[in-house]
PDB file of N, CA and C in Angstrom:
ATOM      1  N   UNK A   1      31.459 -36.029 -58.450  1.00  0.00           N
ATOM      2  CA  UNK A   1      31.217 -35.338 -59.694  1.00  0.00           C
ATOM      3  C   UNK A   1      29.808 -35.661 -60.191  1.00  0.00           C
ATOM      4  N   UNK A   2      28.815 -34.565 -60.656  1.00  0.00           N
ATOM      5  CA  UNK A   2      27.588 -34.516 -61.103  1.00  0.00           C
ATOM      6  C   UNK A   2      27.643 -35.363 -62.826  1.00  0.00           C
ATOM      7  N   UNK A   3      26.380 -36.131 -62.672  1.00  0.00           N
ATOM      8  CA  UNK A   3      27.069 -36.616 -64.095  1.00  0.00           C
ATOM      9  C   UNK A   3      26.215 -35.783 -64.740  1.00  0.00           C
ATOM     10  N   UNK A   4      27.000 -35.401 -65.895  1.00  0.00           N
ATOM     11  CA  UNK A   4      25.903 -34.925 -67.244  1.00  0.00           C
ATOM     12  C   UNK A   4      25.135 -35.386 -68.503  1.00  0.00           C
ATOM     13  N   UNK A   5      23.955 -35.275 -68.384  1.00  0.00           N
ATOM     14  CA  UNK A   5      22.792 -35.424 -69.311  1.00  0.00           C
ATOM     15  C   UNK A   5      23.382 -34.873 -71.332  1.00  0.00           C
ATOM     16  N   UNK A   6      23.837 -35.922 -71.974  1.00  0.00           N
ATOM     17  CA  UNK A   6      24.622 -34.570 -72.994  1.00  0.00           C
ATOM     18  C   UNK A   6      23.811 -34.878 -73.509  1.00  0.00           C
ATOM     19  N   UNK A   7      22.203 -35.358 -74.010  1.00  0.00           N
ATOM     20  CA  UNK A   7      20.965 -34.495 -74.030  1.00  0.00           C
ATOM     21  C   UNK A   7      20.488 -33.046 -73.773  1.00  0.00           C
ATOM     22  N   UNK A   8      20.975 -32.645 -72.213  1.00  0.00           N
ATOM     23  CA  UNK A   8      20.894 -31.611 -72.164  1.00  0.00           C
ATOM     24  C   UNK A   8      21.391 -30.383 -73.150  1.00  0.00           C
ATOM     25  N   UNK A   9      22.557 -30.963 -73.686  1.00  0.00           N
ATOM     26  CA  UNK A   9      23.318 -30.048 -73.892  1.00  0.00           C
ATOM     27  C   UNK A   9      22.837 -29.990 -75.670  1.00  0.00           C
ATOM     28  N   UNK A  10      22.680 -30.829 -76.336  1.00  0.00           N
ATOM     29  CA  UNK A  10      22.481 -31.135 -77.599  1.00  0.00           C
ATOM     30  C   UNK A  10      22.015 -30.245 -78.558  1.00  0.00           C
ATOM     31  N   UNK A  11      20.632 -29.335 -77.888  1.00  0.00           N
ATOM     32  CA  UNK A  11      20.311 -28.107 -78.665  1.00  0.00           C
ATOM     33  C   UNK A  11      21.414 -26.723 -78.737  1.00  0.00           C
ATOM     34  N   UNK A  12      22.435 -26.802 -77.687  1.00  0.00           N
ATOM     35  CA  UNK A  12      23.048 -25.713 -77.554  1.00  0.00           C
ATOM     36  C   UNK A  12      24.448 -26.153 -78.108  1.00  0.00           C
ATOM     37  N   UNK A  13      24.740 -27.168 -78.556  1.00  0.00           N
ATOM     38  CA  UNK A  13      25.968 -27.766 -79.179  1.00  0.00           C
ATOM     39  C   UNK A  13      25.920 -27.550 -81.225  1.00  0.00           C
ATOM     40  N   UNK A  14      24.058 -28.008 -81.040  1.00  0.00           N
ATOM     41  CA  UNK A  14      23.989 -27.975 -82.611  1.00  0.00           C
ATOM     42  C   UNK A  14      24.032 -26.391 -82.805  1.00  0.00           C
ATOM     43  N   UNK A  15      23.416 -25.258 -81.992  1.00  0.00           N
ATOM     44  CA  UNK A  15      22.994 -24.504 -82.145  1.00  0.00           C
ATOM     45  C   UNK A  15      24.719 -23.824 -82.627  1.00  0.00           C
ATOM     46  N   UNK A  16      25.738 -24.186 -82.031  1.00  0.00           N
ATOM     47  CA  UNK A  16      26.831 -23.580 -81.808  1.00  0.00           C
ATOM     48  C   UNK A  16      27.642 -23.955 -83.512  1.00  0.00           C
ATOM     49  N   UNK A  17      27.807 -25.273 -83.588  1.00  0.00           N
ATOM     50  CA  UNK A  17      28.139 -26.011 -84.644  1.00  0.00           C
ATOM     51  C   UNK A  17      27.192 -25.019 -86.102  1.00  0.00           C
ATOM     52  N   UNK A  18      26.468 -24.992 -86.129  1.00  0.00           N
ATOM     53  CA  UNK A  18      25.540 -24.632 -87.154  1.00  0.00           C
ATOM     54  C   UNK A  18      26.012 -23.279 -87.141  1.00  0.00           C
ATOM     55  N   UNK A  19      26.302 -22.289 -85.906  1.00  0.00           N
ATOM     56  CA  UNK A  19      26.268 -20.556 -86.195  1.00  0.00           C
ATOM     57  C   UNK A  19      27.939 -20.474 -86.399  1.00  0.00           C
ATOM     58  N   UNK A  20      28.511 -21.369 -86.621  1.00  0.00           N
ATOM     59  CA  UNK A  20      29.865 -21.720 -87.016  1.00  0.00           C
ATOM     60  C   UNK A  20      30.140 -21.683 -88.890  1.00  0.00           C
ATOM     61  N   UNK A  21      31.715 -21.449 -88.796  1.00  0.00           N
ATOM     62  CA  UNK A  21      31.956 -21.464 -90.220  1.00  0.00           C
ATOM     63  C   UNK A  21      31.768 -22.324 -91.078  1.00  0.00           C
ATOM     64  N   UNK A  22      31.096 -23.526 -90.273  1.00  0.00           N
ATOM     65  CA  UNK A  22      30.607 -24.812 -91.228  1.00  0.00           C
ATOM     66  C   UNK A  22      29.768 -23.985 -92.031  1.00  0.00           C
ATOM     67  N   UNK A  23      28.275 -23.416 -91.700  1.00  0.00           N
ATOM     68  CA  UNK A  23      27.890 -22.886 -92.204  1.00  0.00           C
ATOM     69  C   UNK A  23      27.867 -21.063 -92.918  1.00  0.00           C
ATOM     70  N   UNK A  24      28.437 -20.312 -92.104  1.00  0.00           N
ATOM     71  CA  UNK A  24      28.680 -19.034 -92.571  1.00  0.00           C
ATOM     72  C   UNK A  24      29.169 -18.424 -93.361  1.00  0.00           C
ATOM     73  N   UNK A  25      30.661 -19.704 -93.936  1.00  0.00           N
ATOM     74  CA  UNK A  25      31.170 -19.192 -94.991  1.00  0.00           C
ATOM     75  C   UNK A  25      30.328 -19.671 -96.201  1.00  0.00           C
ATOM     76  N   UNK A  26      29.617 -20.649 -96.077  1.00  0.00           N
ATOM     77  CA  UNK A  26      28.795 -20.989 -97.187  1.00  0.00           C
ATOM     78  C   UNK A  26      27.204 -19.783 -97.437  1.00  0.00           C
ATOM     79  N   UNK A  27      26.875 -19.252 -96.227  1.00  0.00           N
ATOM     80  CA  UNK A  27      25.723 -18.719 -96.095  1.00  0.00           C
ATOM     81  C   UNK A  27      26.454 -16.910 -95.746  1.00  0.00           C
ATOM     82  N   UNK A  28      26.907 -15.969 -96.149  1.00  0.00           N
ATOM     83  CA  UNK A  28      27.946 -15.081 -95.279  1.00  0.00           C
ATOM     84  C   UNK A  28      26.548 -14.363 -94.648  1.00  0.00           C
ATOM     85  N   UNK A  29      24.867 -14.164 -94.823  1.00  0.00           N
ATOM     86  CA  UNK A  29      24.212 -13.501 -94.662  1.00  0.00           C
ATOM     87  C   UNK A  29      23.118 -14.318 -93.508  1.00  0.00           C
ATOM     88  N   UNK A  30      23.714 -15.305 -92.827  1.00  0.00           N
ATOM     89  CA  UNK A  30      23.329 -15.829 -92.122  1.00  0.00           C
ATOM     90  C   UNK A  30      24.238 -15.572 -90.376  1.00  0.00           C
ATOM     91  N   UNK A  31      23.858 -14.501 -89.346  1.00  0.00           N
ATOM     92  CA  UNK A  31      24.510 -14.641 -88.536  1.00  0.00           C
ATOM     93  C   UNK A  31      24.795 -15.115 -87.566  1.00  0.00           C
ATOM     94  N   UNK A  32      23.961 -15.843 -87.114  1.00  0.00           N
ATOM     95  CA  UNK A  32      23.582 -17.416 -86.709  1.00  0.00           C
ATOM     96  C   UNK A  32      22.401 -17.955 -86.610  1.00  0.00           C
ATOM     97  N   UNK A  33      22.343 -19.523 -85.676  1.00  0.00           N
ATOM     98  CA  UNK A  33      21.409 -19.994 -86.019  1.00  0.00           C
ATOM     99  C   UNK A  33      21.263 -20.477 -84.505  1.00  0.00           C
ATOM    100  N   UNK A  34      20.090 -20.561 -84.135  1.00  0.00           N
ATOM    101  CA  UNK A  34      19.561 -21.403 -82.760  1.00  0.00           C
ATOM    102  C   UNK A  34      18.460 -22.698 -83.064  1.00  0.00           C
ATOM    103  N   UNK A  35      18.588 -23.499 -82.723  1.00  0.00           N
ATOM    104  CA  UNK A  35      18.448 -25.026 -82.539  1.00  0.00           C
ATOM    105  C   UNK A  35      17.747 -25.541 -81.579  1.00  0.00           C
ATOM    106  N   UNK A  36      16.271 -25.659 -81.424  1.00  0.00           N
ATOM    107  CA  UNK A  36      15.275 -25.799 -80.553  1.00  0.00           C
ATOM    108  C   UNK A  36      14.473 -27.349 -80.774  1.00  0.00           C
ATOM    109  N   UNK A  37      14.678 -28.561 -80.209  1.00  0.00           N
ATOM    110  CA  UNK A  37      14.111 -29.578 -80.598  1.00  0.00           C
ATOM    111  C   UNK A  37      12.857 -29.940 -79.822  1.00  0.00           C
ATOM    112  N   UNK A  38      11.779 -30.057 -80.601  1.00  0.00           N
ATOM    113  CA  UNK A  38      10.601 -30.179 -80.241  1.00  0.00           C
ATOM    114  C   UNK A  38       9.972 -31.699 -80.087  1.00  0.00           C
ATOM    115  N   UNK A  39      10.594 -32.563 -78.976  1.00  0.00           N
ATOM    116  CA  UNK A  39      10.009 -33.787 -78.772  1.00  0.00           C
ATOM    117  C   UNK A  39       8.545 -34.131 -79.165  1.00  0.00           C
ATOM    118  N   UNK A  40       7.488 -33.212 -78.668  1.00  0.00           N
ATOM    119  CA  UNK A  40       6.402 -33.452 -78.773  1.00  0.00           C
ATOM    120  C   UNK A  40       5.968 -33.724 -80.155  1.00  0.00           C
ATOM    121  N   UNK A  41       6.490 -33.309 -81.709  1.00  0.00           N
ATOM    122  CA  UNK A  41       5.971 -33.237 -82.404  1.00  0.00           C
ATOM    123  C   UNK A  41       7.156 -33.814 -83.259  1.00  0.00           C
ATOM    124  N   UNK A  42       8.435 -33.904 -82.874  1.00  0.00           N
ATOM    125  CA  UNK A  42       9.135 -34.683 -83.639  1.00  0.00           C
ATOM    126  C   UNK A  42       9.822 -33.831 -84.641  1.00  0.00           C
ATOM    127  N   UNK A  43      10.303 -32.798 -84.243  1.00  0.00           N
ATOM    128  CA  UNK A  43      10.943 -31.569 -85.059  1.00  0.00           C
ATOM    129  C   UNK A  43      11.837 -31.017 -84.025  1.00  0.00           C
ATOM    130  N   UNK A  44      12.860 -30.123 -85.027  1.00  0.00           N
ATOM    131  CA  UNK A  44      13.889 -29.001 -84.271  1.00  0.00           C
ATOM    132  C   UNK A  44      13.201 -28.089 -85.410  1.00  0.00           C
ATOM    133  N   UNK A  45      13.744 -27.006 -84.557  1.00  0.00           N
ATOM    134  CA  UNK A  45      12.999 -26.001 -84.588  1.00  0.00           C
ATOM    135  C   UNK A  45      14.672 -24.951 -85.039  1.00  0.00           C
ATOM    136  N   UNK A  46      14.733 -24.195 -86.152  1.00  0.00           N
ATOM    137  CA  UNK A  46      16.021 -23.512 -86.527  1.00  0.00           C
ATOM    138  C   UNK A  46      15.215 -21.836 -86.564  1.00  0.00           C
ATOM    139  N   UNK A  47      15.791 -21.273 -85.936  1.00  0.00           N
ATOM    140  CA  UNK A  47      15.766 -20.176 -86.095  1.00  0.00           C
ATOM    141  C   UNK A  47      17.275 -19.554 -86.392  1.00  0.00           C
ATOM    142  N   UNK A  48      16.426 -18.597 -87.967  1.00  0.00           N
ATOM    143  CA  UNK A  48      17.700 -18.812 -88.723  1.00  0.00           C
ATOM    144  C   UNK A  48      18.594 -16.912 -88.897  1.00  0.00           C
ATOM    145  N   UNK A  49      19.036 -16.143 -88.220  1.00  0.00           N
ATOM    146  CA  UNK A  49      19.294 -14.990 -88.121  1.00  0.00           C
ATOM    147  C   UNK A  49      20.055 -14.675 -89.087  1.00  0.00           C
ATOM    148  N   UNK A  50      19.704 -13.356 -89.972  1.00  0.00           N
ATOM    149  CA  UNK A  50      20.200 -12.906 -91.143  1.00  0.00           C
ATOM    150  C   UNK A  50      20.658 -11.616 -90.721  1.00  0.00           C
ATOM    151  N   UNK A  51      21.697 -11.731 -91.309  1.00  0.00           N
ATOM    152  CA  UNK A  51      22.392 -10.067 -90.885  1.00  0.00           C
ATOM    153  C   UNK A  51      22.621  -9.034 -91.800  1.00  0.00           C
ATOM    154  N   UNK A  52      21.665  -9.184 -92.931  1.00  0.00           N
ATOM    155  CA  UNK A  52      21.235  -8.747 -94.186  1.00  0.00           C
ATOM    156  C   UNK A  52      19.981  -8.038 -93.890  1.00  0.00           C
ATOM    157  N   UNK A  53      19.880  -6.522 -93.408  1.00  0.00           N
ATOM    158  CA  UNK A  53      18.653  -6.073 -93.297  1.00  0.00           C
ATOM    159  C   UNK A  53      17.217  -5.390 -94.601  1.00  0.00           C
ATOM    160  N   UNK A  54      18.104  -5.699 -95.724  1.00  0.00           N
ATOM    161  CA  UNK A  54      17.390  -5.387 -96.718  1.00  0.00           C
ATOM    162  C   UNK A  54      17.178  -7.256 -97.728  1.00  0.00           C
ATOM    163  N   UNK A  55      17.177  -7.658 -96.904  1.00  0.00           N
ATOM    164  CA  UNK A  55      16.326  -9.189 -97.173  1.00  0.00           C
ATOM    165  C   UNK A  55      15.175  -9.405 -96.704  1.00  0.00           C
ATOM    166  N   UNK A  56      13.953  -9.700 -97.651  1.00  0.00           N
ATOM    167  CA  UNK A  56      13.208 -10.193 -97.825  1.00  0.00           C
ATOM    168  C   UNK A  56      12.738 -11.433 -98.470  1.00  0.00           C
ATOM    169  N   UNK A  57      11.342 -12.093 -98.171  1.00  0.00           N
ATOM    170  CA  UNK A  57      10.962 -13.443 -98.873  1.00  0.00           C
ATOM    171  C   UNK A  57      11.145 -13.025-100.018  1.00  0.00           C
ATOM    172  N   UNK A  58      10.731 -12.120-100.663  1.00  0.00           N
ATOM    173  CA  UNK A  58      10.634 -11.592-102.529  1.00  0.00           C
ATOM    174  C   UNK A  58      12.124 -12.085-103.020  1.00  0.00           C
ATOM    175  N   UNK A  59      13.111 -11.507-102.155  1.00  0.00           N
ATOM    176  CA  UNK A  59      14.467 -11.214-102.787  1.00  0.00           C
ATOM    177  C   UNK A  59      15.312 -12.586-102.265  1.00  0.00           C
ATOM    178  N   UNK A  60      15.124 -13.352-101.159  1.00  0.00           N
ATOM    179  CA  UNK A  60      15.986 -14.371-100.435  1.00  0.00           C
ATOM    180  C   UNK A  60      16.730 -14.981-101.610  1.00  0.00           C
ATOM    181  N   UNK A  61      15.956 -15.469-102.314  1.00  0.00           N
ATOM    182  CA  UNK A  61      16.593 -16.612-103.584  1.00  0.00           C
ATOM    183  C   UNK A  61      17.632 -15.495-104.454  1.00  0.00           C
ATOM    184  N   UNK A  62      17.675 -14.170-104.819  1.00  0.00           N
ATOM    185  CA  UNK A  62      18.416 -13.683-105.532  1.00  0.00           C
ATOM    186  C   UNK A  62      19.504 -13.335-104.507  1.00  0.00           C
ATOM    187  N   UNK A  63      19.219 -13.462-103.649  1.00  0.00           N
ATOM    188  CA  UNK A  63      20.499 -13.100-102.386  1.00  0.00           C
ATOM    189  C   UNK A  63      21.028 -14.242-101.973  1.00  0.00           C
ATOM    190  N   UNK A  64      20.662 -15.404-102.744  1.00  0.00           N
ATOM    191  CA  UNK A  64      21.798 -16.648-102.644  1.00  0.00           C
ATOM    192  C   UNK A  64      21.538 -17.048-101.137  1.00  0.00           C
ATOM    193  N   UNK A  65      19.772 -16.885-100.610  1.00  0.00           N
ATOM    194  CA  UNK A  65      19.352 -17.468 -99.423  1.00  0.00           C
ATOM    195  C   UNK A  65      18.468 -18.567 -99.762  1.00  0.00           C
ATOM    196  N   UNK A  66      18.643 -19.606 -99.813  1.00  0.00           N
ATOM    197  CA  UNK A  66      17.656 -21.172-100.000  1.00  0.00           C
ATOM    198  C   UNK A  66      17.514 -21.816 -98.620  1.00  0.00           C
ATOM    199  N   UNK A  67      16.768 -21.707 -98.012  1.00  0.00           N
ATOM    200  CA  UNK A  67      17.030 -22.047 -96.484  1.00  0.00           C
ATOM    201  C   UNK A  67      16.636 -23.709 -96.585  1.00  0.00           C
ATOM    202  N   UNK A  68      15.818 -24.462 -97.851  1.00  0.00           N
ATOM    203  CA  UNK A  68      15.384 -25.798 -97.764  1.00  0.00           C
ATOM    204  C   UNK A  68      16.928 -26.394 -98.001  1.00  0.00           C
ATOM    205  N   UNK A  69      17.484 -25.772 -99.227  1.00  0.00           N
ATOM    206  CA  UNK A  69      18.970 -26.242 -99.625  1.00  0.00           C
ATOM    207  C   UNK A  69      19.382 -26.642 -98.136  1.00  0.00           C
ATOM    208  N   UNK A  70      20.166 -25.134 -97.559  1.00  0.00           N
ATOM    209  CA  UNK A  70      20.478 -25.174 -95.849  1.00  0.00           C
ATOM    210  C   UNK A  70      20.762 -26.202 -95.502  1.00  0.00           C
ATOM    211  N   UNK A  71      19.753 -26.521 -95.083  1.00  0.00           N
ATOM    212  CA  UNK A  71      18.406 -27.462 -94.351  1.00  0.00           C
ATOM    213  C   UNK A  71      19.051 -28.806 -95.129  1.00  0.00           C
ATOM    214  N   UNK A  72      18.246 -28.871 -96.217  1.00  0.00           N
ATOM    215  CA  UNK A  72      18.227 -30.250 -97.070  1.00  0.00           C
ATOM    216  C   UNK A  72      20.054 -30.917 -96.967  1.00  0.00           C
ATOM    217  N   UNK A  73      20.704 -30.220 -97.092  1.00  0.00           N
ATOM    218  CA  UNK A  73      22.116 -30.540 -97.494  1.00  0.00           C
ATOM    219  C   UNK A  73      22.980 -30.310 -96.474  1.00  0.00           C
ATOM    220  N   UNK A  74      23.306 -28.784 -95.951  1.00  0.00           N
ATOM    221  CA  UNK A  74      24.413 -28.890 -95.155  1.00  0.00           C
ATOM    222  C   UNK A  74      23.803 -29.468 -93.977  1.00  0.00           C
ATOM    223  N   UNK A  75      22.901 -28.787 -92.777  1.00  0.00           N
ATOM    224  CA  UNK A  75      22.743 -29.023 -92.098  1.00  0.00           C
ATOM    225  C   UNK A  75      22.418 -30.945 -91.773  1.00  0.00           C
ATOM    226  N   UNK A  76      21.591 -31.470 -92.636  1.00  0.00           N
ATOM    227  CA  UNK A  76      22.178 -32.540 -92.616  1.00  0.00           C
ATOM    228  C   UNK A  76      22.874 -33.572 -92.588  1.00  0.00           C
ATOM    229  N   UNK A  77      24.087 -32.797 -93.262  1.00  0.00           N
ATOM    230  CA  UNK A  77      25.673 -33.576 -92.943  1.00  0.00           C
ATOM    231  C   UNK A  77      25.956 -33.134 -91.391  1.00  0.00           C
ATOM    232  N   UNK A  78      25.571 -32.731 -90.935  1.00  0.00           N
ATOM    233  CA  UNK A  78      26.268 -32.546 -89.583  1.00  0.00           C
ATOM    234  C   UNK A  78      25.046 -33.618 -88.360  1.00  0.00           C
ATOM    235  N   UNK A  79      23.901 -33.825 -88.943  1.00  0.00           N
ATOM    236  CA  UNK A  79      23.407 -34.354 -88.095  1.00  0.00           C
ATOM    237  C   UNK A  79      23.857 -35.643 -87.596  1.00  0.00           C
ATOM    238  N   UNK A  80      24.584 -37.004 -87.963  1.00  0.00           N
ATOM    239  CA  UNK A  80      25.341 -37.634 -87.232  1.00  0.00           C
ATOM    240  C   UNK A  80      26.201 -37.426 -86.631  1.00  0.00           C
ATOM    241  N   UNK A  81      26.631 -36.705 -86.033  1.00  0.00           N
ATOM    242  CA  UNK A  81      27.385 -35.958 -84.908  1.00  0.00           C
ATOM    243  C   UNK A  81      26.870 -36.378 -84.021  1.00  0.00           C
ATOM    244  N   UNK A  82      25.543 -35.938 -84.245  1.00  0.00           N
ATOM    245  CA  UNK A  82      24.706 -35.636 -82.691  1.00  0.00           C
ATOM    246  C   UNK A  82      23.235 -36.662 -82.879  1.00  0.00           C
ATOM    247  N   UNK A  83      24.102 -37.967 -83.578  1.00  0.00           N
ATOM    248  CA  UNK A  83      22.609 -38.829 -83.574  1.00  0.00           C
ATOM    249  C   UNK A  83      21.574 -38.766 -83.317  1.00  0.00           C
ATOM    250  N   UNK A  84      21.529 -37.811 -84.636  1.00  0.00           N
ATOM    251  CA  UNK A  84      20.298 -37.439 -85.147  1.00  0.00           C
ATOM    252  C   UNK A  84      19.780 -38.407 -86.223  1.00  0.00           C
ATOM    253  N   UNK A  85      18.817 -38.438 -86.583  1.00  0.00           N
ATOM    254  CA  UNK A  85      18.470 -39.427 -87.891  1.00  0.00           C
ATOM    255  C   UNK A  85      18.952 -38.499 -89.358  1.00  0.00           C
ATOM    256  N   UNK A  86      18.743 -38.820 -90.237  1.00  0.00           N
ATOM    257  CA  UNK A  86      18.709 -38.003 -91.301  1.00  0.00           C
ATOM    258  C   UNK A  86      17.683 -37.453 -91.893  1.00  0.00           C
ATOM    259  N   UNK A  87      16.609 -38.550 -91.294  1.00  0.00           N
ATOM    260  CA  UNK A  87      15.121 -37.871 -92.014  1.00  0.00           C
ATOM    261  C   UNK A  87      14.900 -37.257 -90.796  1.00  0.00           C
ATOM    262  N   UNK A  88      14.921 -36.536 -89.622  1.00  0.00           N
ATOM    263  CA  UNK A  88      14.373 -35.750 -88.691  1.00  0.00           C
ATOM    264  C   UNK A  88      13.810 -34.956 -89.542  1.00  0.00           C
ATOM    265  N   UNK A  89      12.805 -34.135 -88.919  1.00  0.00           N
ATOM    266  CA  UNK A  89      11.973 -33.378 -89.761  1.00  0.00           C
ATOM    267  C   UNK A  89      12.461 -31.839 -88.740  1.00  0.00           C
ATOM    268  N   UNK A  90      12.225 -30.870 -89.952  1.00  0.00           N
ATOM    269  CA  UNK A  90      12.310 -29.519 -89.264  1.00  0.00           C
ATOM    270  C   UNK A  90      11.305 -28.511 -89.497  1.00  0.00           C
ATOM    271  N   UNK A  91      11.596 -27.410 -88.699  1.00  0.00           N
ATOM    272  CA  UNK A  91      10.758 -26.760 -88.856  1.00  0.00           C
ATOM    273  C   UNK A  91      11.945 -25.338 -89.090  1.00  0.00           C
ATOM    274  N   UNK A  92      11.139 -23.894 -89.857  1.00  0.00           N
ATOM    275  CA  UNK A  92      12.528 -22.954 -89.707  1.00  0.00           C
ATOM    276  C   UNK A  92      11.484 -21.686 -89.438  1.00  0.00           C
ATOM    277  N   UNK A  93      12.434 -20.750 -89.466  1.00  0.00           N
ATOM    278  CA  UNK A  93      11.703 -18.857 -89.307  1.00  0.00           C
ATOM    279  C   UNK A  93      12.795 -18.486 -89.334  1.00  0.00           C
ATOM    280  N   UNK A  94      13.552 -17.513 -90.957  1.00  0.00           N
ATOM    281  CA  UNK A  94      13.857 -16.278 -91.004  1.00  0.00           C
ATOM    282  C   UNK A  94      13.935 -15.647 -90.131  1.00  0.00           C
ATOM    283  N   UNK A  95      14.819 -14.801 -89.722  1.00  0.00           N
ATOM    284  CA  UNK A  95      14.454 -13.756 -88.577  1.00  0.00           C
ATOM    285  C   UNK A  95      15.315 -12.186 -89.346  1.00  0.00           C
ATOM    286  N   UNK A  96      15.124 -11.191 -89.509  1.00  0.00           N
ATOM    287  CA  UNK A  96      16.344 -10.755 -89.497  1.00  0.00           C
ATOM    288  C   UNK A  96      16.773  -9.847 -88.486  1.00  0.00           C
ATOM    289  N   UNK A  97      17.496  -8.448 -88.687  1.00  0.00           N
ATOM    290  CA  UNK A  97      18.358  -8.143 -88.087  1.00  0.00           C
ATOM    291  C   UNK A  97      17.721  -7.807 -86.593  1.00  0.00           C
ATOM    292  N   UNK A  98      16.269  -7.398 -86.632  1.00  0.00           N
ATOM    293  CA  UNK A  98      15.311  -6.668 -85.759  1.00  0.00           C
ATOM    294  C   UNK A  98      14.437  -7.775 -85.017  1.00  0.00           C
ATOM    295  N   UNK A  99      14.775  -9.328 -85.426  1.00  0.00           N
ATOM    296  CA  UNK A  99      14.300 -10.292 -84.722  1.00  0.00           C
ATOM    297  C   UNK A  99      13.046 -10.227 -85.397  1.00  0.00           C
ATOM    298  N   UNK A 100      12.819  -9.567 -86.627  1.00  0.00           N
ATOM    299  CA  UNK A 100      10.900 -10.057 -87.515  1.00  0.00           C
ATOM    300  C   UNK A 100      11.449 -10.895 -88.687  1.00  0.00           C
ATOM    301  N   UNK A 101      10.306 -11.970 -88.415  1.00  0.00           N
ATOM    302  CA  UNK A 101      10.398 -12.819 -89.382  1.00  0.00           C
ATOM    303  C   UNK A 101      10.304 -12.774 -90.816  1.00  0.00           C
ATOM    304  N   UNK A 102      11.224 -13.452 -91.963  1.00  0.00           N
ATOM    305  CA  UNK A 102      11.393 -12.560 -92.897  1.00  0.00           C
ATOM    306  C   UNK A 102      10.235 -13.921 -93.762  1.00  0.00           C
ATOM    307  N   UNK A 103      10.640 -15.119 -93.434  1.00  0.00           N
ATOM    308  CA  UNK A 103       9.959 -16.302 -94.018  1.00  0.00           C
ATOM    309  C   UNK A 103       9.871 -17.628 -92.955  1.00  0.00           C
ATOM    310  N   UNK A 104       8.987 -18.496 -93.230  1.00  0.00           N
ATOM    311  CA  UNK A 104       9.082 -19.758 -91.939  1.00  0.00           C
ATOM    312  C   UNK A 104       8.052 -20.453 -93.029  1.00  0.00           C
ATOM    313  N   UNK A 105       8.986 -21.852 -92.106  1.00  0.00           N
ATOM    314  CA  UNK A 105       7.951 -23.138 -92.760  1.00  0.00           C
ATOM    315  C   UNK A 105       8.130 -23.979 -91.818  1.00  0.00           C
ATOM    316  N   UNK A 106       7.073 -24.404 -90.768  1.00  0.00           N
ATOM    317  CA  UNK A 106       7.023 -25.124 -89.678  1.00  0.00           C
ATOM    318  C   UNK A 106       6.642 -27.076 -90.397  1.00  0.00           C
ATOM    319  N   UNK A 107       6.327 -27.193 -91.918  1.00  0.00           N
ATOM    320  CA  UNK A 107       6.020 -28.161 -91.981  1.00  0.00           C
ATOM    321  C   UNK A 107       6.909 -29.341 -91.905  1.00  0.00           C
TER     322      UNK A 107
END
């Protein structure tokens, strides 16, 4: 039996966990999310898919979209799962339905 790396697997586990009802029922305009961790610079990388095609940066906050909240709160409770730290740093990009970015903050 091949052993497995569950490193390997880690971006595609959070990615799964996150586009889950942990988050969806809290977010319903979020239709999932993909989870890209960037060793080199010490970030994951969320790309965050909205299935809300009349969302924009102008309107996100009146459409009950806070992606730092997200970020800051839920997604953080889930990061000991997957020993992660808590201060990991992220990076995000909006996407919506057409795959164009609606907002991003790589800092």
């Amino acid at each position: 039996m091949e052993d497995v790396n569950i490193e390997d697997y880690k971006n595609k586990f959070l990615s799964k966990i996150l586009s889950s009802h942990t988050i969806t029922d809290i977010y319903p305009m979020v239709d999932r999310i993909d989870a890209y961790e960037v060793p080199q610079v010490n970030r994951i990388i969320l790309r965050i898919y909205i299935n809300d095609p009349d969302m924009r940066e102008e309107n996100m906050y009146h459409k009950d979209m806070d992606p730092y909240y997200l970020i800051d709160y839920h997604v953080n409770r889930i990061l000991p799962y997957f020993s992660i730290p808590k201060n990991q740093k992220f990076g995000f990009v909006l996407l919506n339905p057409k795959g164009q970015p609606i907002f991003s903050d790589m800092n």
